[in-house]
N, C-alpha and C. Protein backbone atom coordinates (compact mmCIF):
# COMPACT_ATOMS: atom_id res chain seq x y z
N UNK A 1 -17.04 11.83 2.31
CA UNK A 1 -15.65 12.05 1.95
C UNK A 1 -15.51 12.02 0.43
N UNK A 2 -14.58 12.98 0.22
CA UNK A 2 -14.32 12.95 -1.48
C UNK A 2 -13.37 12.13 -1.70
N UNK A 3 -13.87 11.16 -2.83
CA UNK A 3 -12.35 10.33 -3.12
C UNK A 3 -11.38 10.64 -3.93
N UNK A 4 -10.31 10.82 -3.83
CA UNK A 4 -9.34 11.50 -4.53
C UNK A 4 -9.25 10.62 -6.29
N UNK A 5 -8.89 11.27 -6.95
CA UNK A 5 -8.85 10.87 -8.21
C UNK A 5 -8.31 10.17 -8.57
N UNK A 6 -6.95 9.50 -7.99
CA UNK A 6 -5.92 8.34 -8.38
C UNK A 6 -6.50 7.25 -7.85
N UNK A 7 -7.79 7.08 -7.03
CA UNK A 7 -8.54 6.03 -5.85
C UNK A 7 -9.00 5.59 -7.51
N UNK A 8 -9.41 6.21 -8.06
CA UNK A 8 -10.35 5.64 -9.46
C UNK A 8 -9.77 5.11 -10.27
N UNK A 9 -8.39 5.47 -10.70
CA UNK A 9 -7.58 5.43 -11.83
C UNK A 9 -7.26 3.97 -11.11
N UNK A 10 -6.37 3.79 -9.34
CA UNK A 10 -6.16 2.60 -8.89
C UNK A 10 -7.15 1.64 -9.36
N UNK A 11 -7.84 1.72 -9.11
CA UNK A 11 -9.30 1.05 -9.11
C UNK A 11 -9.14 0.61 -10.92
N UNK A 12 -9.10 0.69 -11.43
CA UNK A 12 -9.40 0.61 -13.06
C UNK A 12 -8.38 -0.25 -13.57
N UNK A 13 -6.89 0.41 -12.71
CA UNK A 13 -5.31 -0.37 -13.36
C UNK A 13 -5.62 -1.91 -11.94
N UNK A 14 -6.35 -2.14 -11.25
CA UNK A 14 -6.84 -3.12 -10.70
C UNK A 14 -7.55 -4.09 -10.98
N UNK A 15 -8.92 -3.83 -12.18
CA UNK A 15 -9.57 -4.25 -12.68
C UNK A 15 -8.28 -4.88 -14.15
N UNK A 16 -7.93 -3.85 -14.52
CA UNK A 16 -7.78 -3.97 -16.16
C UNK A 16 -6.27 -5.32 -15.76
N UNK A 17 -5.80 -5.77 -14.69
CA UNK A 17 -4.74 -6.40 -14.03
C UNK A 17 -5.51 -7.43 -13.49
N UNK A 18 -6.43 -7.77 -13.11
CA UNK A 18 -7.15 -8.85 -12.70
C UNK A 18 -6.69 -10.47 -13.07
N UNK A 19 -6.34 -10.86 -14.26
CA UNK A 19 -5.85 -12.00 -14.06
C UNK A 19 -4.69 -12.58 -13.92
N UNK A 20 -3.80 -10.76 -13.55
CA UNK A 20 -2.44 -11.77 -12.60
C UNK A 20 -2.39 -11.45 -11.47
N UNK A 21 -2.58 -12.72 -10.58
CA UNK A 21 -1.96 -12.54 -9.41
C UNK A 21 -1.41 -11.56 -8.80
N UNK A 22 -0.23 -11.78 -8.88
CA UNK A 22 0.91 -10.94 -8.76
C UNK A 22 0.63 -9.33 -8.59
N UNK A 23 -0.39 -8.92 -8.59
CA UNK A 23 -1.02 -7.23 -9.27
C UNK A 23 -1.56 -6.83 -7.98
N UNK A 24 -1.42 -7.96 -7.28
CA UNK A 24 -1.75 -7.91 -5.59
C UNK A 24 -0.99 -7.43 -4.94
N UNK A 25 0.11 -7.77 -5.24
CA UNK A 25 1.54 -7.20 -4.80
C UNK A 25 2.32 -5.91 -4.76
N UNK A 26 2.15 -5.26 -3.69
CA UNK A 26 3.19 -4.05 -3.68
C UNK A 26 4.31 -4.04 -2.35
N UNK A 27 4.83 -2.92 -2.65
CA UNK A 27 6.09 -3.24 -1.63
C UNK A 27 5.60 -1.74 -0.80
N UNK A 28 5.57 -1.73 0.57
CA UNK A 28 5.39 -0.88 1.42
C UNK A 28 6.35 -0.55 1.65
N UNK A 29 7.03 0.75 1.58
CA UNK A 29 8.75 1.63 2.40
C UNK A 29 7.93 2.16 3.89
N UNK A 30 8.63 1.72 5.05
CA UNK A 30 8.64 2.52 6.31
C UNK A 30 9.91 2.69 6.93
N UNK A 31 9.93 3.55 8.06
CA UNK A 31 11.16 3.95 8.76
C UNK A 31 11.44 3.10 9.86
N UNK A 32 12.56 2.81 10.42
CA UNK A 32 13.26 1.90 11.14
C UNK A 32 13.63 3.22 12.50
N UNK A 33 13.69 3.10 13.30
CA UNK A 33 13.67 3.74 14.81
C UNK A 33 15.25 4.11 14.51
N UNK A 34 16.21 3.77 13.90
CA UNK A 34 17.35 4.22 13.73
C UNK A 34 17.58 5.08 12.44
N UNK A 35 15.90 5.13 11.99
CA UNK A 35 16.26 6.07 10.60
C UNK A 35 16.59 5.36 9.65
N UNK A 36 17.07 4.30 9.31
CA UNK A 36 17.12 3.49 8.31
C UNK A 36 16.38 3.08 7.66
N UNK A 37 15.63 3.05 6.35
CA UNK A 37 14.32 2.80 5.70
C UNK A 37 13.82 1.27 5.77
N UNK A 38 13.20 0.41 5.61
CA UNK A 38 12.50 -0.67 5.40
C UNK A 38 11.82 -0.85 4.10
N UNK A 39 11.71 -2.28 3.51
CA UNK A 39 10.68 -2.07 2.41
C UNK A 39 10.74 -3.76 2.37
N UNK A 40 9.38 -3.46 1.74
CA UNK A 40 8.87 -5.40 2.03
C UNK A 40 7.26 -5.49 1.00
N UNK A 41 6.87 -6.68 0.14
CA UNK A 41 6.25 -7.31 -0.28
C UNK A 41 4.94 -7.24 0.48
N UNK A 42 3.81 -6.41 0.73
CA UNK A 42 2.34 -6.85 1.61
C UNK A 42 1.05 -7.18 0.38
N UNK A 43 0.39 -7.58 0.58
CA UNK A 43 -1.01 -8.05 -0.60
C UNK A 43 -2.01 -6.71 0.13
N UNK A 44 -2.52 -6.35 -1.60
CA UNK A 44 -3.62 -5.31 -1.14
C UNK A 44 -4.51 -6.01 -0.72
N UNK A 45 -5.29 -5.78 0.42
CA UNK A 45 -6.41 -6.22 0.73
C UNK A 45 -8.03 -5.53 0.30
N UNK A 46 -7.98 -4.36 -0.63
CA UNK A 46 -9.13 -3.66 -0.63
C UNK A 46 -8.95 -2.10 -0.35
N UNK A 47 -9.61 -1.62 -0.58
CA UNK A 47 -10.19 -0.05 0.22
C UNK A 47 -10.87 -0.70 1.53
N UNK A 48 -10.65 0.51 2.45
CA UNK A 48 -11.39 1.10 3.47
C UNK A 48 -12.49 1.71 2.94
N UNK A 49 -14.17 1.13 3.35
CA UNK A 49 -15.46 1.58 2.47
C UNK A 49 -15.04 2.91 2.62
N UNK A 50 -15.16 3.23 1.26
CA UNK A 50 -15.29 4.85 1.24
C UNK A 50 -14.93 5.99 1.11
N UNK A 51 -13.73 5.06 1.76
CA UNK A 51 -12.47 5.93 1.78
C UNK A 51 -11.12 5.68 0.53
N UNK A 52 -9.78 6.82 0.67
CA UNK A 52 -8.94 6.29 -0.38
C UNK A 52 -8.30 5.60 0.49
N UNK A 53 -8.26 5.13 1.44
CA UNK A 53 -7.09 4.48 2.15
C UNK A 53 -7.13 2.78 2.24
N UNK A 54 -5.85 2.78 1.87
CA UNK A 54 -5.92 1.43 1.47
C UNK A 54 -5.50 -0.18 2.49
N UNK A 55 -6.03 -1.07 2.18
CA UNK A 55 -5.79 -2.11 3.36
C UNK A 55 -4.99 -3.06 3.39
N UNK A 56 -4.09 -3.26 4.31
CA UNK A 56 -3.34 -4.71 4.59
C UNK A 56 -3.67 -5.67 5.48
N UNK A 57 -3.07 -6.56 5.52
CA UNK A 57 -2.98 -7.21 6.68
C UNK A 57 -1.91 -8.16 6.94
N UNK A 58 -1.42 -7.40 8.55
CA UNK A 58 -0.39 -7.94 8.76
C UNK A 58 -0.49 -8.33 10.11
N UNK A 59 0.78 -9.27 10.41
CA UNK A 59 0.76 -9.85 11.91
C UNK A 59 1.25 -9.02 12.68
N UNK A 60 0.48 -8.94 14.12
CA UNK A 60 1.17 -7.93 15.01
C UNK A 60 2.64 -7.92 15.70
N UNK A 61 2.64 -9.16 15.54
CA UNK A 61 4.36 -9.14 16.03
C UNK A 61 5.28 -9.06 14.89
N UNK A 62 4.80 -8.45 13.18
CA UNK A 62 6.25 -7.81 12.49
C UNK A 62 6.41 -6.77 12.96
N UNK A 63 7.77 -6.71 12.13
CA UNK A 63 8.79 -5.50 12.59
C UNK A 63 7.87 -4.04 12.30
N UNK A 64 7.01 -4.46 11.05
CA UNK A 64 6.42 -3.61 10.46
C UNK A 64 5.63 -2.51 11.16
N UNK A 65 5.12 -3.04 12.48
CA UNK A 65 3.84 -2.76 13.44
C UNK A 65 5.02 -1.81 14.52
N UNK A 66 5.98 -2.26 14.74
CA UNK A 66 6.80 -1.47 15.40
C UNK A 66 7.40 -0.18 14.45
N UNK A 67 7.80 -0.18 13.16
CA UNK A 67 8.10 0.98 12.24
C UNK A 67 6.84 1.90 12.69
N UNK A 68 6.02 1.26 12.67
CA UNK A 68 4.76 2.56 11.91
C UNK A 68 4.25 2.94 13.19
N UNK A 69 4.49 2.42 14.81
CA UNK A 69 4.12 2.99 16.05
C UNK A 69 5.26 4.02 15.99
N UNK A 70 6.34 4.00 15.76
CA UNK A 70 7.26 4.82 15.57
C UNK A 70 6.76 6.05 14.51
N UNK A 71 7.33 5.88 13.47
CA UNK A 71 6.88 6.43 12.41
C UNK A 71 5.64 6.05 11.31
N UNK A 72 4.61 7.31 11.84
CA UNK A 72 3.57 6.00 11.21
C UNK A 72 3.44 6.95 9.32
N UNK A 73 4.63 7.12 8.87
CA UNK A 73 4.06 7.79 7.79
C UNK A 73 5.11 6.31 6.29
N UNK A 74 5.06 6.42 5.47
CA UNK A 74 5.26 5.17 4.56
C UNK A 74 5.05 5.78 2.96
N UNK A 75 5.49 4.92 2.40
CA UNK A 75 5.44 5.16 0.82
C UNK A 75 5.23 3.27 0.23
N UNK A 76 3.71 3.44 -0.89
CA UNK A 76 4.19 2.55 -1.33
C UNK A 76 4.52 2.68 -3.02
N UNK A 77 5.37 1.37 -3.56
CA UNK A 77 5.27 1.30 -5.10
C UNK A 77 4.39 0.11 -5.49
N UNK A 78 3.92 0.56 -6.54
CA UNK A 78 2.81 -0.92 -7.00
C UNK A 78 3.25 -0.51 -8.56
N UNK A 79 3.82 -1.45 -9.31
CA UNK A 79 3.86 -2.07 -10.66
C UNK A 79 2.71 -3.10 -11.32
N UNK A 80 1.89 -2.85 -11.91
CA UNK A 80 1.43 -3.74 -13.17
C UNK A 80 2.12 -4.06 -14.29
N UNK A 81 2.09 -5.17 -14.15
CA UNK A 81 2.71 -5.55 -15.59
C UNK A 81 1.85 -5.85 -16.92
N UNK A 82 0.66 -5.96 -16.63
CA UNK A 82 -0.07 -6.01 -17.75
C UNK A 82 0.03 -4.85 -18.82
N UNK A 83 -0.55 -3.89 -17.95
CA UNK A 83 -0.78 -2.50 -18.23
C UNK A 83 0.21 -1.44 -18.17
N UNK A 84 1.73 -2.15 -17.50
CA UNK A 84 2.90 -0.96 -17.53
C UNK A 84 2.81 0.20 -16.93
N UNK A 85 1.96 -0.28 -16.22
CA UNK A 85 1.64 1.11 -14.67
C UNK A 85 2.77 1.42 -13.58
N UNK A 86 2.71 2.26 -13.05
CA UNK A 86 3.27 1.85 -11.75
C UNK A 86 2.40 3.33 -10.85
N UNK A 87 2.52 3.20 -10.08
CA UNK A 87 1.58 4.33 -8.53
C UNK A 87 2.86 4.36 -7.56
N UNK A 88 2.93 5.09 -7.12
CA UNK A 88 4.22 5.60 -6.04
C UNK A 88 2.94 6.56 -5.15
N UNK A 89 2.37 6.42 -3.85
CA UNK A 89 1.48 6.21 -3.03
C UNK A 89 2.18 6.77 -1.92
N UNK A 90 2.30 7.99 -1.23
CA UNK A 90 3.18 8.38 0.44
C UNK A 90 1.75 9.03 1.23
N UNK A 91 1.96 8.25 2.52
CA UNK A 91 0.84 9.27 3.37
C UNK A 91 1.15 8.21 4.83
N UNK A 92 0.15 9.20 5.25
CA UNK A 92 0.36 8.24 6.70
C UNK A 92 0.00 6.90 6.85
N UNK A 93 0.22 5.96 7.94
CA UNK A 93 -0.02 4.33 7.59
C UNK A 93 -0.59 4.44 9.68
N UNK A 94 -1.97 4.31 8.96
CA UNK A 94 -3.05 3.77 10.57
C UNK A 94 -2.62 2.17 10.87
N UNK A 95 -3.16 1.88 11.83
CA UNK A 95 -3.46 0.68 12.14
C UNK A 95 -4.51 0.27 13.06
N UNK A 96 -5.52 -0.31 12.53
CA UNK A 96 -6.90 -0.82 12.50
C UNK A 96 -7.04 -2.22 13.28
């Protein structure tokens, strides 16, 4: 698989963010079964080897797990503050 080019750039504004916390932090947007959007705080967990797709982990009984059986497509935002980044991220959202 080819990794897309922002997988690298992520990767770098990850590294160059490393000693805050906080850089862990993005907010996932999904859809609500009534069409109403969602958005909430999850910790990156990593890449998927290999791939650009990126990992969470969450409990199966949030609301979250019900959005994305519904609608499994999502947007996220991730801000650094070190580095004054930000990534705005939309694609589909699996669950593993």
């Amino acid at each position: 698989m080819t990794l897309a080019l922002w997988r690298s750039h992520l990767a770098g504004t990850l590294h160059r963010n490393r000693s805050l916390p906080v850089s862990r932090y993005l907010q996932l947007a999904t859809v609500r079964a009534d069409g109403r959007p969602a958005n909430r705080t999850v910790v990156f967990r990593g890449f998927l080897e290999n791939t650009n797709q990126l990992k969470f982990i969450t409990d199966i009984r949030s609301e979250k797990i019900e959005e994305i059986n519904f609608y499994p497509w999502g947007e996220i935002c991730w801000y650094f503050p070190k580095t004054r980044e930000q990534f705005r991220i939309a694609g589909q959202l699996v669950l593993v």
